[in-house]
Structures are given as structure tokens and as C-alpha cells.
Protein backbone atom coordinates (compact mmCIF):
# COMPACT_ATOMS: atom_id res chain seq x y z
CA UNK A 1 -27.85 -0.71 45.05
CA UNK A 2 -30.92 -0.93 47.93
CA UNK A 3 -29.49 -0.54 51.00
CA UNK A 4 -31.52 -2.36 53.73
CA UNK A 5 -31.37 -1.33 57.58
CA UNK A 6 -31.71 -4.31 60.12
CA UNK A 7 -31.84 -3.69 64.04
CA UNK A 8 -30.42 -6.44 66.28
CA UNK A 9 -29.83 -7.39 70.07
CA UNK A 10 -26.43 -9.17 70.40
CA UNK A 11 -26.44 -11.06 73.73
CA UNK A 12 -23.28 -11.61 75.37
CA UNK A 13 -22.51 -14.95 77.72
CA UNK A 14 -19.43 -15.94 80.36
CA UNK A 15 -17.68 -19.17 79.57
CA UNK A 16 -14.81 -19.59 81.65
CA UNK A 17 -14.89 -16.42 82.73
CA UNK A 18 -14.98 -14.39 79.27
CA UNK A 19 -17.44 -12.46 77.65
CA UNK A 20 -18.39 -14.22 74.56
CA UNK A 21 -21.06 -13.59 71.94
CA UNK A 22 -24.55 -15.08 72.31
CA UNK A 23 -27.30 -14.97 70.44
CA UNK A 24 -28.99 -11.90 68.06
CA UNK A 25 -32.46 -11.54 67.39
CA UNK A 26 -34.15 -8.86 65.22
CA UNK A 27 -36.03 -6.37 65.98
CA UNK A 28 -38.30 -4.60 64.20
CA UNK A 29 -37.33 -0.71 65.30
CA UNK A 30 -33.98 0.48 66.45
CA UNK A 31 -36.32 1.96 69.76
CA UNK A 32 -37.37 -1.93 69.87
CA UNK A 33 -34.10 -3.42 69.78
CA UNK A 34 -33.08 -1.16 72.58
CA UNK A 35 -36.00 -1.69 74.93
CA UNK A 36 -35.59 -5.40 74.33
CA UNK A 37 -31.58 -4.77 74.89
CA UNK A 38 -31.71 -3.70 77.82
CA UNK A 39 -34.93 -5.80 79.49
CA UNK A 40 -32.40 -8.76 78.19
CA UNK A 41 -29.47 -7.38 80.09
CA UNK A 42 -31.59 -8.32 83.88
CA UNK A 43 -31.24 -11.89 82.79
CA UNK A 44 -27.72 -12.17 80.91
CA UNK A 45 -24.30 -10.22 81.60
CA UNK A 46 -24.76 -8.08 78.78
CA UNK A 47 -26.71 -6.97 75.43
CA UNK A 48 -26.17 -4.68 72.62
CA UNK A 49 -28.97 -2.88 70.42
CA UNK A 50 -27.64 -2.40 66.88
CA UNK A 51 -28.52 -0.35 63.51
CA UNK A 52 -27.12 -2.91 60.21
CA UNK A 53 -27.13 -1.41 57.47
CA UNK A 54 -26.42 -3.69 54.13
CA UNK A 55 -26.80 -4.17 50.42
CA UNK A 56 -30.16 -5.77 49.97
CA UNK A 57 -28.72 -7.52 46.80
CA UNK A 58 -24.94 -8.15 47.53
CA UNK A 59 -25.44 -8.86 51.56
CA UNK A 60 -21.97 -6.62 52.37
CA UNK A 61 -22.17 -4.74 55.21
CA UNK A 62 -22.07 -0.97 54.66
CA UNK A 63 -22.23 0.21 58.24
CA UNK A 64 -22.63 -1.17 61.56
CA UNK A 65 -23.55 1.24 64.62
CA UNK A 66 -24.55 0.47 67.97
CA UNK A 67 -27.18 2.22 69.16
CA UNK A 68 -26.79 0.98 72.91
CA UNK A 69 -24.64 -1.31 75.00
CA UNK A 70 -26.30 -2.19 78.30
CA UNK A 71 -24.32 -4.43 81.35
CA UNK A 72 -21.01 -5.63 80.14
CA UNK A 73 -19.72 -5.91 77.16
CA UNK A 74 -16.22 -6.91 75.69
CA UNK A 75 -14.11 -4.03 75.37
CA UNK A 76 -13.12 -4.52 71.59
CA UNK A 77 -16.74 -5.20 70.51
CA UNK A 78 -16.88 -1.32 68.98
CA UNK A 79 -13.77 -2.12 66.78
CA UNK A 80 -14.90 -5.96 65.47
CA UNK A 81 -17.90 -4.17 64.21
CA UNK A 82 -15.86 -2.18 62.40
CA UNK A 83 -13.96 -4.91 61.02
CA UNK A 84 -16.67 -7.14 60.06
């Protein structure tokens, strides 16, 4: 089992007046994906740099940890990581 480590931004939008999810881009550093997190957070309500961590082979998620959360983001964002 190869376990392969991917670092994302996770944008977050209002529709209607709720934070939803946006869009994710990778990065290629978790210092990257935070830098880019939180230049993207000027321009949208909120961004999250994350660490994924998954089985190259099988794709299922081992661990999911965000690294930082900059502007707003849902409250229950921590635990649907979790879940996912």
C-alpha cells in the first residue's frame, strides 16, 4: 500500500446567504497551498489549505488534515472531513 500526500485549497462561496464549497486546486507544498489559501481568501469569503493523504492504488482516503482555514468557513467543515 503507497500512500500518496496531496495539498489542496478548498474555496468557499455565498449562495443565498450560505457558505458553500467552491472550487480546490492543488498545490504542490502544504507551505504553497497555504500561501495561496490565504492570498485567495482577499478575493472570496473563505479558503482552506489541506494535507490528503490517500492510497495511491485504492484512492481511499486515509487522513484528511487542514493545515489552515483563512476568512470564513462553515462551522462543520472539520467534521465532513472526517467523514469523507
Amino acid at each position: 500500500m503507497a500512500m500518496k500526500t496531496t495539498f489542496l485549497v478548498q474555496t468557499f462561496v455565498l449562495k443565498r446567504k450560505r457558505l458553500l464549497i467552491g472550487e480546490r486546486q492543488v498545490s504542490p507544498t502544504s507551505s504553497g497551498a497555504m500561501k495561496r489559501a490565504e492570498a485567495m481568501a482577499t478575493r472570496m469569503p473563505g479558503t482552506a489549505a489541506l494535507q490528503i493523504m490517500a492510497d495511491d492504488e485504492t484512492g481511499e482516503l486515509e487522513r484528511a488534515t487542514i493545515l489552515g482555514q483563512y476568512g470564513d468557513v462553515p462551522d462543520d467543515f472539520a467534521e465532513s472531513l472526517q467523514a469523507a
